[in-house]
N, C-alpha and C. Protein backbone atom coordinates (compact mmCIF):
# COMPACT_ATOMS: atom_id res chain seq x y z
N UNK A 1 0.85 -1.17 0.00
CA UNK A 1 0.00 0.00 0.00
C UNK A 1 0.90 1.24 0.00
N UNK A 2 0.54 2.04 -0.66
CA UNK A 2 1.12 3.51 -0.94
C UNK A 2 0.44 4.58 -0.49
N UNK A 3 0.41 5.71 0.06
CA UNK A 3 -0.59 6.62 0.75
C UNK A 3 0.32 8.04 0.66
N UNK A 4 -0.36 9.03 -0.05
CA UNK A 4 0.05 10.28 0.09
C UNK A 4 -0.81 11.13 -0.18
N UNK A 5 -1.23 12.55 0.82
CA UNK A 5 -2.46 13.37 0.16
C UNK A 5 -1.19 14.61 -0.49
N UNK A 6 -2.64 15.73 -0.89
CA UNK A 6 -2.52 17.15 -1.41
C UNK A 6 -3.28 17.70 -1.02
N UNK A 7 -2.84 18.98 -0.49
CA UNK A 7 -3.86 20.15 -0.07
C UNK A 7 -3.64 21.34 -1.34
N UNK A 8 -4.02 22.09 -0.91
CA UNK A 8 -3.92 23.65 -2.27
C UNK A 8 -2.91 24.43 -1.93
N UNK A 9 -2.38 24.39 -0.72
CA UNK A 9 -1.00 25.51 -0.83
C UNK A 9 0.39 24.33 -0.52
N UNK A 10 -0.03 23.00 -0.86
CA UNK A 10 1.14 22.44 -0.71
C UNK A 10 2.21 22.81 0.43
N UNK A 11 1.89 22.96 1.03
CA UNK A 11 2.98 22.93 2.04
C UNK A 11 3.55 21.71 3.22
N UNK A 12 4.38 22.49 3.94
CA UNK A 12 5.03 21.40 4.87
C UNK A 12 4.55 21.73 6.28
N UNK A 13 5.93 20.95 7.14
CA UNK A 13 5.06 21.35 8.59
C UNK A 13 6.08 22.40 8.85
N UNK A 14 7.40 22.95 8.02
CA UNK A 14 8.36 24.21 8.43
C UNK A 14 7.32 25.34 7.95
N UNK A 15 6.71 25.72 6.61
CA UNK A 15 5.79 26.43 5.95
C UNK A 15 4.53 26.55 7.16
N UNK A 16 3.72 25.64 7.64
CA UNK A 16 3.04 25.63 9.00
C UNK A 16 3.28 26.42 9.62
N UNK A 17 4.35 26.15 10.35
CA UNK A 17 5.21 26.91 11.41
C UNK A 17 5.40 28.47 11.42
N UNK A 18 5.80 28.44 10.19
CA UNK A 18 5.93 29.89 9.55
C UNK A 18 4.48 30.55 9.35
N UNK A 19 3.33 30.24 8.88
CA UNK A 19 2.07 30.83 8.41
C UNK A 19 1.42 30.68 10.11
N UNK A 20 1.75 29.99 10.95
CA UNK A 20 1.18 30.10 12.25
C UNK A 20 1.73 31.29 13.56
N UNK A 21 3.04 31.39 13.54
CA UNK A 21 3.57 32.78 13.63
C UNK A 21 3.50 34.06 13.11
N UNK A 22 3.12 33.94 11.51
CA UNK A 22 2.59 35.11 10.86
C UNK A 22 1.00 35.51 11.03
N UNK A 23 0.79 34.86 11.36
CA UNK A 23 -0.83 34.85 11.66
C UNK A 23 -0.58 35.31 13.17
N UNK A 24 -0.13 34.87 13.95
CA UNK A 24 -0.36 35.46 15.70
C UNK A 24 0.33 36.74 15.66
N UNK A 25 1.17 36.76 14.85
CA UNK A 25 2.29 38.58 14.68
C UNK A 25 0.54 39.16 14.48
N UNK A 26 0.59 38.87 13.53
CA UNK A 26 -0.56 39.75 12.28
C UNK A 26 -1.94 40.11 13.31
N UNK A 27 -2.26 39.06 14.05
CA UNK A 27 -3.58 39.21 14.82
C UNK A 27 -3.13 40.32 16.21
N UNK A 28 -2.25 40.26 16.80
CA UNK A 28 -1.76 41.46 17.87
C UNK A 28 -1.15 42.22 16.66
N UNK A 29 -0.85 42.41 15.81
CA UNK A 29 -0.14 44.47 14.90
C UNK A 29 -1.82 44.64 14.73
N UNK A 30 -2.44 43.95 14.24
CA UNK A 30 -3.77 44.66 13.91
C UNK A 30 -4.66 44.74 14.76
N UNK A 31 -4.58 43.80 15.68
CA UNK A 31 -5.37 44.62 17.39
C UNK A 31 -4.83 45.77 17.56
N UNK A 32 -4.03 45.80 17.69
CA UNK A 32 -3.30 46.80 18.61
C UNK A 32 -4.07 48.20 17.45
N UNK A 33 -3.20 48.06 16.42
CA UNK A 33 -4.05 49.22 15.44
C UNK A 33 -5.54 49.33 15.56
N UNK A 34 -6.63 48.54 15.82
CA UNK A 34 -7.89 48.82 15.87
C UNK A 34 -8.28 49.05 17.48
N UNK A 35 -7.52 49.08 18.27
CA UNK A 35 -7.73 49.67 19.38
C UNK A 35 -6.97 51.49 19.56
N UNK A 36 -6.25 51.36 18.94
CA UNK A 36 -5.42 52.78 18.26
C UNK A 36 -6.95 53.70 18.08
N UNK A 37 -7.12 52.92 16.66
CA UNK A 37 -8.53 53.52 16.00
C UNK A 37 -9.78 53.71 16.68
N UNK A 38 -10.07 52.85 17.47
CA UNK A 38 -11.80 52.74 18.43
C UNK A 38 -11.13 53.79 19.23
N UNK A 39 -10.15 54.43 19.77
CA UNK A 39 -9.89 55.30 21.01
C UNK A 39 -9.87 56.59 20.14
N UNK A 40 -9.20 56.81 19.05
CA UNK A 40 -9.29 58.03 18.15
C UNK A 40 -10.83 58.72 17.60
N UNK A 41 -11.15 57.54 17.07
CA UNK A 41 -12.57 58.24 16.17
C UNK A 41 -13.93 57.83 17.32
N UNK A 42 -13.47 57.22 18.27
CA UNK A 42 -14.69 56.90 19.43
C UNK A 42 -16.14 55.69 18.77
N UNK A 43 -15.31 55.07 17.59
CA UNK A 43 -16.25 54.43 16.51
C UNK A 43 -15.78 52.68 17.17
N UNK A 44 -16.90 51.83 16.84
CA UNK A 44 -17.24 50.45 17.11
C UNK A 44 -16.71 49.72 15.84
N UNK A 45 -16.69 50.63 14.69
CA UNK A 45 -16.43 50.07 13.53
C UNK A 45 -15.49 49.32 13.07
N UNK A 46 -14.28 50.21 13.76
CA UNK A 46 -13.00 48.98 13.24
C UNK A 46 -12.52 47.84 13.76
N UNK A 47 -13.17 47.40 14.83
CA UNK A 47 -13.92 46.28 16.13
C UNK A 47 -14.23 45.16 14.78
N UNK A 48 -15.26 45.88 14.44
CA UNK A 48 -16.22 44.48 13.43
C UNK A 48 -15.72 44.38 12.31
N UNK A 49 -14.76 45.60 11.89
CA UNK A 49 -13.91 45.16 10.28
C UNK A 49 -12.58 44.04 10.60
N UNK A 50 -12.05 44.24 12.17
CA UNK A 50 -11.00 43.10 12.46
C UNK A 50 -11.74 41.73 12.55
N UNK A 51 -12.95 41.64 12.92
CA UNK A 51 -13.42 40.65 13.39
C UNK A 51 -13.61 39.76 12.36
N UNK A 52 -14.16 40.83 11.28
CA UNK A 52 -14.24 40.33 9.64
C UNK A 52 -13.08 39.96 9.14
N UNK A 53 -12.06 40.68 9.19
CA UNK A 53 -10.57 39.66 8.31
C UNK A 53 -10.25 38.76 9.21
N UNK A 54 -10.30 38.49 10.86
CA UNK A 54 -10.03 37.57 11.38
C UNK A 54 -10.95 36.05 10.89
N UNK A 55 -11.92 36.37 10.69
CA UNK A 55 -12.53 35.06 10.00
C UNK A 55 -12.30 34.96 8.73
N UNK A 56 -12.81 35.62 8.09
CA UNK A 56 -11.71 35.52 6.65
C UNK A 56 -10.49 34.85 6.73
N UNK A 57 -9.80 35.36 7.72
CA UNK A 57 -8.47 34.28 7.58
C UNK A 57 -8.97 32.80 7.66
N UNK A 58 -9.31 32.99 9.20
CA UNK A 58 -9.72 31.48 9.33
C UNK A 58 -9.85 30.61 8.33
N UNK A 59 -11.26 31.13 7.36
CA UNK A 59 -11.36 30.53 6.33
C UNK A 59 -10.55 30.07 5.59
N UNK A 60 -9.80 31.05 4.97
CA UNK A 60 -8.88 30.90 4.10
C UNK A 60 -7.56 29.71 4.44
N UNK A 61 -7.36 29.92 5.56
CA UNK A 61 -6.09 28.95 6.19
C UNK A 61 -7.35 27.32 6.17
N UNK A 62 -8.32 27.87 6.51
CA UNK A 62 -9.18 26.05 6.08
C UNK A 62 -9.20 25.32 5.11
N UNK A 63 -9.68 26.60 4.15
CA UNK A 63 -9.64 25.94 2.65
C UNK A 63 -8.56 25.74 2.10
N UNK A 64 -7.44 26.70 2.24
CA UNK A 64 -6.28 26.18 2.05
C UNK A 64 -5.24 25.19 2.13
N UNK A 65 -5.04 25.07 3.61
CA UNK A 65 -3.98 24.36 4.17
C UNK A 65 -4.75 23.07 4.68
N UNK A 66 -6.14 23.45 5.81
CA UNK A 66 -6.54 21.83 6.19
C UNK A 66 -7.35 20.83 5.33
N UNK A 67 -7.86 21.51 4.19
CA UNK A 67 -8.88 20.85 3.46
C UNK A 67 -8.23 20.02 2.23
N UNK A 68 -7.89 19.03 2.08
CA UNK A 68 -6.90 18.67 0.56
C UNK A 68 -7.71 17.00 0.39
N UNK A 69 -6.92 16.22 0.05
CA UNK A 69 -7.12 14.86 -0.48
C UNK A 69 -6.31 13.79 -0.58
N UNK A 70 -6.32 12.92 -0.37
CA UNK A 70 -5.30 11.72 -0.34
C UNK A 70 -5.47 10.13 -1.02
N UNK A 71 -4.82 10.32 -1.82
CA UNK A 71 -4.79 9.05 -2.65
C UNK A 71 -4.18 8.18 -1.88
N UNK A 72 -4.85 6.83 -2.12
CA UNK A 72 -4.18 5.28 -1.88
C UNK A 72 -4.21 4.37 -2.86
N UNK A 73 -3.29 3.76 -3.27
CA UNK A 73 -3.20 2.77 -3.44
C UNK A 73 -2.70 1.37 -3.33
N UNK A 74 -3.48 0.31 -3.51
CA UNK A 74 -3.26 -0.99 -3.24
C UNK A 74 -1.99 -1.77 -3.79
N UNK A 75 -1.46 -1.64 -3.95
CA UNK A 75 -0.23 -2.04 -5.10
C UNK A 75 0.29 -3.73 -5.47
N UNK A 76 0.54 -4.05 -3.46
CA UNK A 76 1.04 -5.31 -3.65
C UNK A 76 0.60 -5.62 -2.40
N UNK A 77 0.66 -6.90 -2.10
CA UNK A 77 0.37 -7.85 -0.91
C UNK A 77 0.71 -7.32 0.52
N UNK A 78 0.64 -7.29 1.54
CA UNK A 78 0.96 -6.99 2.80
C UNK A 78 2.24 -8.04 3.25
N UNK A 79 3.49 -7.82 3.07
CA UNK A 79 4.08 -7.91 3.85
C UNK A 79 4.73 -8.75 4.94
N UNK A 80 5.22 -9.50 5.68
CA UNK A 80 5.55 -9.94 7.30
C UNK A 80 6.91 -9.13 7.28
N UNK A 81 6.88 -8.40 8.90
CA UNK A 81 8.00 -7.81 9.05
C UNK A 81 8.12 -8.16 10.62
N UNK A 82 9.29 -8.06 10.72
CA UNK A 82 10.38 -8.58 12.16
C UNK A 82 9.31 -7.20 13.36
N UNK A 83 9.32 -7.91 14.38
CA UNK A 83 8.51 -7.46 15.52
C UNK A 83 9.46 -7.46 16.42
N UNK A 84 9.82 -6.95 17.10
CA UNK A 84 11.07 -7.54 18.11
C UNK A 84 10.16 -7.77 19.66
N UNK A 85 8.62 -6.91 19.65
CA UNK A 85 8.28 -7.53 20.95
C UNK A 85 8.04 -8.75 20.78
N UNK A 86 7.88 -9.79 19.78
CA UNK A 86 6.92 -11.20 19.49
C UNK A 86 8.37 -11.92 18.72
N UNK A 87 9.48 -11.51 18.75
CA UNK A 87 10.39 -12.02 18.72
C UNK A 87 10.25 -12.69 17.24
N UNK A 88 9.16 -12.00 16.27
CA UNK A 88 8.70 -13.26 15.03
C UNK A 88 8.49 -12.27 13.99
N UNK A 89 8.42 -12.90 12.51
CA UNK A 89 7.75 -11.69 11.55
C UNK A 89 6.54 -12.15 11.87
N UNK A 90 5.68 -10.63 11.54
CA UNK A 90 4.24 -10.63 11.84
C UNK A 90 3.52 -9.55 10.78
N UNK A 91 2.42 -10.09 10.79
CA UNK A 91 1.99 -9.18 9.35
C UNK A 91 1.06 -8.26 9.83
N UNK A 92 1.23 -6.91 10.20
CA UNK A 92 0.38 -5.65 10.74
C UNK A 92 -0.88 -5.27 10.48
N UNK A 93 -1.16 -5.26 9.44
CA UNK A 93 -2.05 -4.72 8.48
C UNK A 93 -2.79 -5.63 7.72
N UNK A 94 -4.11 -5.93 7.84
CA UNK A 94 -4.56 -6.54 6.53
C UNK A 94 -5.70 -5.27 5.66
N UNK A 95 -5.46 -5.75 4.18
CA UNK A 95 -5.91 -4.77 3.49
C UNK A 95 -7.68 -5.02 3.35
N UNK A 96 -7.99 -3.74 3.60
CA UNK A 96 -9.47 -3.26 3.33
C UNK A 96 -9.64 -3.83 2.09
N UNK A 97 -9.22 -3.83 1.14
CA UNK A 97 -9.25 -3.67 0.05
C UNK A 97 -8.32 -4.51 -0.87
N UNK A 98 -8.85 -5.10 -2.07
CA UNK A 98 -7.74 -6.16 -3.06
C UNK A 98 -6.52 -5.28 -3.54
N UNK A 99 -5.85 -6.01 -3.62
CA UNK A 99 -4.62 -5.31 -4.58
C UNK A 99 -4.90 -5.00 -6.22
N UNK A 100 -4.52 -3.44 -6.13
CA UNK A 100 -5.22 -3.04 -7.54
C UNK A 100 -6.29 -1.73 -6.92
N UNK A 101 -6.60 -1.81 -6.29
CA UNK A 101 -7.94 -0.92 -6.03
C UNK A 101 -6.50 0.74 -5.38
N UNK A 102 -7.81 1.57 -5.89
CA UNK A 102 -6.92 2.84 -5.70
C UNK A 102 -8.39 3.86 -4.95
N UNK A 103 -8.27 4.16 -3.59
CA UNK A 103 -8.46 4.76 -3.37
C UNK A 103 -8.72 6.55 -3.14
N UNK A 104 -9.28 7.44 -3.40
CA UNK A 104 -9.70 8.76 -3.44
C UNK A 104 -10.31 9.12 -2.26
N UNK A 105 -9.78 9.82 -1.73
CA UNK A 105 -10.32 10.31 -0.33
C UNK A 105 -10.66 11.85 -0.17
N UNK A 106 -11.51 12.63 0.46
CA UNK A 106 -11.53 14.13 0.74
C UNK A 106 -11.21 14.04 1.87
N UNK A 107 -9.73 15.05 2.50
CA UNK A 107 -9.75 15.00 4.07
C UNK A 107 -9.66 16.66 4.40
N UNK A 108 -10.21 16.60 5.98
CA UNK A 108 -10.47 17.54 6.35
C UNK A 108 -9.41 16.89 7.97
N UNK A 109 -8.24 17.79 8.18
CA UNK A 109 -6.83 17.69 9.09
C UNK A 109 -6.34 16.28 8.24
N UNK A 110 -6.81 15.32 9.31
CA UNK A 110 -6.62 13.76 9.06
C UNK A 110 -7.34 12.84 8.85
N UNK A 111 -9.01 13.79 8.61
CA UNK A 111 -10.10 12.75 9.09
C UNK A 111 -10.18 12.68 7.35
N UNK A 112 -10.58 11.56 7.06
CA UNK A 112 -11.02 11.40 5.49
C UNK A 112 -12.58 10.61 4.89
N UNK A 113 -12.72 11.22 3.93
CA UNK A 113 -14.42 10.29 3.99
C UNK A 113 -13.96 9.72 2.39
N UNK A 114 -14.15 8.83 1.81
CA UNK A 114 -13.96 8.50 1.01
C UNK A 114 -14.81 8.76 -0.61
N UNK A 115 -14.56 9.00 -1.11
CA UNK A 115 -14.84 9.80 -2.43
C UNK A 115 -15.00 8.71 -3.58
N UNK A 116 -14.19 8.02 -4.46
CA UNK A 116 -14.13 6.88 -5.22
C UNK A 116 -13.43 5.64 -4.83
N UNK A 117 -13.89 4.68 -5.00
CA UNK A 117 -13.04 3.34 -5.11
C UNK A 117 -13.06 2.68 -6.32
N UNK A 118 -11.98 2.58 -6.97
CA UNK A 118 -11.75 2.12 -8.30
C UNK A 118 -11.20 1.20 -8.23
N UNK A 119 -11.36 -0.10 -8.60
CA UNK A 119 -10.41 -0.88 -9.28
C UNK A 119 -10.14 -1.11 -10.12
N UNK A 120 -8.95 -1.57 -10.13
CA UNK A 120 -8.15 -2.02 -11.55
C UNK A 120 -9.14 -2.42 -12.68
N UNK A 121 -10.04 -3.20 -12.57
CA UNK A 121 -10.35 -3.83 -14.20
C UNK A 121 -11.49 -2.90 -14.39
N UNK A 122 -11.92 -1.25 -13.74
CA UNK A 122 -12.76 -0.28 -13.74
C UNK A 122 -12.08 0.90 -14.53
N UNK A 123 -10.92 0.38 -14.39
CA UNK A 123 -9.79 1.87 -15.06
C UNK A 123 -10.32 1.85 -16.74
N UNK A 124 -10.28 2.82 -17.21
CA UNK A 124 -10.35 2.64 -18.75
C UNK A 124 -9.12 3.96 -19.39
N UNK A 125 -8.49 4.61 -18.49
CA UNK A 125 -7.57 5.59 -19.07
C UNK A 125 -6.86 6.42 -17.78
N UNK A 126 -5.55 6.70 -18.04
CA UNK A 126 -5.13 7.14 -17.66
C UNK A 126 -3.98 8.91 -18.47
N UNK A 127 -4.39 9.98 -18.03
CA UNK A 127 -3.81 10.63 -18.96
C UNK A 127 -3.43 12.01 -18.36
N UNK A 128 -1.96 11.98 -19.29
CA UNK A 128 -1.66 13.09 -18.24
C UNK A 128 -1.73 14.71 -18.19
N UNK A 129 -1.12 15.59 -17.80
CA UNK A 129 -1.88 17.22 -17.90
C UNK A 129 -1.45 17.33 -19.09
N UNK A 130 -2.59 17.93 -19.65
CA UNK A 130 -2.76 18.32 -20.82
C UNK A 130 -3.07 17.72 -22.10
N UNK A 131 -3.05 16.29 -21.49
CA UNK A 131 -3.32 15.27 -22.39
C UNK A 131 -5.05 14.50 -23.07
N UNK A 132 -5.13 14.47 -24.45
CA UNK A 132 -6.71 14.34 -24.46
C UNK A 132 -6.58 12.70 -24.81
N UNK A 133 -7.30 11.94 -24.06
CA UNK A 133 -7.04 10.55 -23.97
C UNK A 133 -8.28 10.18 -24.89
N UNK A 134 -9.12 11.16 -25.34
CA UNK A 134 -10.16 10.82 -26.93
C UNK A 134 -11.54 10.19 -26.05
N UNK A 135 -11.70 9.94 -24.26
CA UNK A 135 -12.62 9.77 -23.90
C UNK A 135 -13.44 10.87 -23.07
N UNK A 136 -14.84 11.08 -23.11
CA UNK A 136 -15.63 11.96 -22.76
C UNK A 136 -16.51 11.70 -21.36
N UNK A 137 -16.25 12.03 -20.15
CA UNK A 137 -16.96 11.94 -18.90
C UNK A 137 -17.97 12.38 -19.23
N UNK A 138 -19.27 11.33 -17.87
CA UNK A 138 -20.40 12.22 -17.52
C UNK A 138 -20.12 12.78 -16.49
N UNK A 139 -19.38 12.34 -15.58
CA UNK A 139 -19.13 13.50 -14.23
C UNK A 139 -17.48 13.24 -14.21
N UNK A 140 -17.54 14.88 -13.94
CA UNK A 140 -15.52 15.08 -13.01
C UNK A 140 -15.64 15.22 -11.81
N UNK A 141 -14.46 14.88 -11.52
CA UNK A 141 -14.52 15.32 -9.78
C UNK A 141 -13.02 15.82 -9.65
N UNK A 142 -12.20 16.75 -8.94
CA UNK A 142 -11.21 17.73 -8.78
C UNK A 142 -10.98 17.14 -7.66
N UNK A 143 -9.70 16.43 -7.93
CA UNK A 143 -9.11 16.15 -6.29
C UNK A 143 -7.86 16.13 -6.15
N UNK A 144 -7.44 17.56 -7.26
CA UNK A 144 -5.88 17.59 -7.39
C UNK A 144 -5.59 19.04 -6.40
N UNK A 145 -6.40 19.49 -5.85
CA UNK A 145 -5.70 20.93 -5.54
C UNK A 145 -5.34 22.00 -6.69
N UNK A 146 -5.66 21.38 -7.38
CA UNK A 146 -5.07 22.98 -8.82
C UNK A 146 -6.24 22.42 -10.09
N UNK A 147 -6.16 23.44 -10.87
CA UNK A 147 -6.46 23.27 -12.07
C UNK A 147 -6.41 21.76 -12.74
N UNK A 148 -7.88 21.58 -13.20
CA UNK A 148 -7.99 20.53 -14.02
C UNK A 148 -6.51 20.25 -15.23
N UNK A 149 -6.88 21.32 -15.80
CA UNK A 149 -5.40 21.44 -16.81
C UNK A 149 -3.88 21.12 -16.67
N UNK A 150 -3.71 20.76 -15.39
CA UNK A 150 -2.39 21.17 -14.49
C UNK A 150 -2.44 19.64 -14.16
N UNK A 151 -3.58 19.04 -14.31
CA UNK A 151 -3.52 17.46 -13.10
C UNK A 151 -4.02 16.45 -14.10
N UNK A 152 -3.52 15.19 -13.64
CA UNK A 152 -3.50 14.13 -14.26
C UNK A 152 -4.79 13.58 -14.18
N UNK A 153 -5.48 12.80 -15.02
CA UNK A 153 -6.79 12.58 -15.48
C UNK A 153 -6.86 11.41 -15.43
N UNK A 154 -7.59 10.45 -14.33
CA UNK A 154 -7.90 8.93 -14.65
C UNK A 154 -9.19 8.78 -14.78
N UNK A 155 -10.04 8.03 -15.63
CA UNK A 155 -10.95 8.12 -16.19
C UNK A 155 -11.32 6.69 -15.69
N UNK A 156 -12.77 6.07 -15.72
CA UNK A 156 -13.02 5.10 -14.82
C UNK A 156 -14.10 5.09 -15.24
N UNK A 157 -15.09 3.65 -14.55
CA UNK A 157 -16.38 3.59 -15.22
C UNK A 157 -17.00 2.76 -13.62
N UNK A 158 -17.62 3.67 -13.30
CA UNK A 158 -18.64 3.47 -12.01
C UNK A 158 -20.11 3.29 -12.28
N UNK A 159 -21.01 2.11 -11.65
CA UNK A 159 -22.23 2.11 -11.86
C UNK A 159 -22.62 2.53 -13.28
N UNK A 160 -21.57 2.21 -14.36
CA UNK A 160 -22.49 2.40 -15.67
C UNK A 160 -21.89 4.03 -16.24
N UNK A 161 -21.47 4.59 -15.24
CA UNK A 161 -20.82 5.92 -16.06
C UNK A 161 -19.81 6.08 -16.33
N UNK A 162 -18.96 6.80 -17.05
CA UNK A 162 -17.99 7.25 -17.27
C UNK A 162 -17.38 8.76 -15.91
N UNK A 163 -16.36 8.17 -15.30
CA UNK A 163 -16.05 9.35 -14.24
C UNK A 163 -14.92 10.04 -14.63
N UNK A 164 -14.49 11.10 -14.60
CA UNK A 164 -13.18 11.35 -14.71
C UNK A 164 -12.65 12.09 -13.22
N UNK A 165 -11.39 11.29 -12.74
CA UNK A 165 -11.03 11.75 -11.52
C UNK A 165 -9.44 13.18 -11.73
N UNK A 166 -9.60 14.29 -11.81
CA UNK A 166 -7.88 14.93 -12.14
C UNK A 166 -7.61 15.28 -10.62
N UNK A 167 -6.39 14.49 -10.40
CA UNK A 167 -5.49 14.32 -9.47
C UNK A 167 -3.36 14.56 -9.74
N UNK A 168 -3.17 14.96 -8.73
CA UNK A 168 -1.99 15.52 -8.58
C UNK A 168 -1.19 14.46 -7.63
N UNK A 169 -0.73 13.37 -8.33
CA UNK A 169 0.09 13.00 -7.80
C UNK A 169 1.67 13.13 -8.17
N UNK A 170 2.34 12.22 -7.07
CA UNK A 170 3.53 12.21 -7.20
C UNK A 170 4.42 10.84 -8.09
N UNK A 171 5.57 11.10 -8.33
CA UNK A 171 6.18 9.78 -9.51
C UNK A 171 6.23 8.75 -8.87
N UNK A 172 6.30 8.47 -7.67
CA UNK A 172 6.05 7.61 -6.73
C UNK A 172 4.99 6.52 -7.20
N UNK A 173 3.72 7.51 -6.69
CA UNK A 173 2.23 6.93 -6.93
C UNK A 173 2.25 6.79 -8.25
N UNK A 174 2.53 7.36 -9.24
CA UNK A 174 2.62 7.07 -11.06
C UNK A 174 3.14 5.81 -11.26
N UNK A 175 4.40 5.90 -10.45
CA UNK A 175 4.83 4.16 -11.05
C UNK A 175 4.17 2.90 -10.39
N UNK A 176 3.27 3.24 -9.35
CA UNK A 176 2.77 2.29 -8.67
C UNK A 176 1.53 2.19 -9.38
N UNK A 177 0.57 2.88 -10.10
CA UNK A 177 -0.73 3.13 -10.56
C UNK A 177 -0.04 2.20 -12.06
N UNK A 178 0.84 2.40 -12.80
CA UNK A 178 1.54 2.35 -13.82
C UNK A 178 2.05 0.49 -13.56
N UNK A 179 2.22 0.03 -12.38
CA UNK A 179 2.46 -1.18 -11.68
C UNK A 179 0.74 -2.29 -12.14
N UNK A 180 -0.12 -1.42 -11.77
CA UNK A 180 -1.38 -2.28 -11.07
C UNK A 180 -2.36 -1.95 -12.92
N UNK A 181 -1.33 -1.19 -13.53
CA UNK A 181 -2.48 -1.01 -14.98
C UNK A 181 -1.91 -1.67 -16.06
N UNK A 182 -0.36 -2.44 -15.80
CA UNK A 182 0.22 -3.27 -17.05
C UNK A 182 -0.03 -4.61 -15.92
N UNK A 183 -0.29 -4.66 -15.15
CA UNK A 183 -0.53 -6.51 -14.44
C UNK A 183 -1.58 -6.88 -15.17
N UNK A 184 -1.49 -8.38 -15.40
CA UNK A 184 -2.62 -8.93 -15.71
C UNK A 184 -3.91 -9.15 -14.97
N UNK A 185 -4.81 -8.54 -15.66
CA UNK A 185 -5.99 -8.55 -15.47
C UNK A 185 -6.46 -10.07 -14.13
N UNK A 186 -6.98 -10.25 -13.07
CA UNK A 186 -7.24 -10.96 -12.34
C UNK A 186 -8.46 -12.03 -12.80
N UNK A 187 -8.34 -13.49 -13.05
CA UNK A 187 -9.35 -13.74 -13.51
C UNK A 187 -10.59 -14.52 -12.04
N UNK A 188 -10.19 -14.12 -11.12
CA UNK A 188 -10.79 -14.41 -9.53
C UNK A 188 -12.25 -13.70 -10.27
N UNK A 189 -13.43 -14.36 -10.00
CA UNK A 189 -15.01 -13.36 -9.75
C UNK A 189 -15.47 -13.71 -8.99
């Protein structure tokens, strides 16, 4: 199994660090200035205009930074690895899910609700930005953080439709997706 999300400002946890200090600077310089102001003009007003960019931020740091998406995929078998409390290999994890299946998730921090489950013999294209793979969706869904144009396009066939998913992954996840779409087809039903 392979697991990595995307949010929209891409960042890290040093970038974090940094936008969470700029934000507490920013919230005391601009108190301080709208208490400047309510004592000068004797007005309530610039009270409720801070109160207004203070949520505005909020927002913005939500939609931005906590709100993104995380791909999984199934790739290969689970594993036994050395335990040293059980003195034995032991196999951690069993998969939700067959090998081949690629998960789509929407998360909000860490919590995730799941969006598509595709498997392998559901795929019908894979294609990359900017690329016209000559097939036509009835529904898209955006779970790259950027521009459709900018993100890679896997196309799929759910309940009878044609879906197209554009996602932003990494070469990582490409060669693993790229792994589970030249294997032979499973003949298990």
């Amino acid at each position: 199994m392979f697991q990595e999300s995307v949010d929209r400002s891409h960042g890290s946890s040093k970038s974090d660090l940094v936008l969470f200090i700029v934000l507490i600077a920013a919230f005391f310089t601009v108190g301080a200035i709208v208490f400047i102001l309510e004592n000068n003009f004797g007005s309530k007003l610039p009270r409720y205009i801070f109160i207004g960019a203070v949520l505005a931020c909020l927002y913005l740091v939500y939609r931005l930074r906590i709100v993104g998406y995380r791909y999984t995929i199934f790739h290969e078998e689970p594993k036994p690895v050395y335990d040293p409390r059980f003195d034995d290999m032991i196999l951690h994890e069993d998969y939700p899910y067959p090998v081949g299946t690629v998960v789509f998730e929407r998360i909000v921090s860490a919590k995730g609700t799941i969006l598509f489950t595709v498997d392998r013999s559901e795929i019908e294209a894979l294609a990359k930005p900017g690329e016209d793979c000559g097939l036509k969706a009835e529904n898209e869904f955006n779970a790259a953080c950027r521009k459709p144009e900018k993100a890679y396009s896997l196309f799929f066939r759910k309940d009878g439709q044609l879906v197209c998913v554009y996602f932003d992954p990494s070469e990582e996840f490409l060669g693993y997706l790229q792994k589970i779409l030249s294997a032979p087809a499973s003949t298990e039903e």
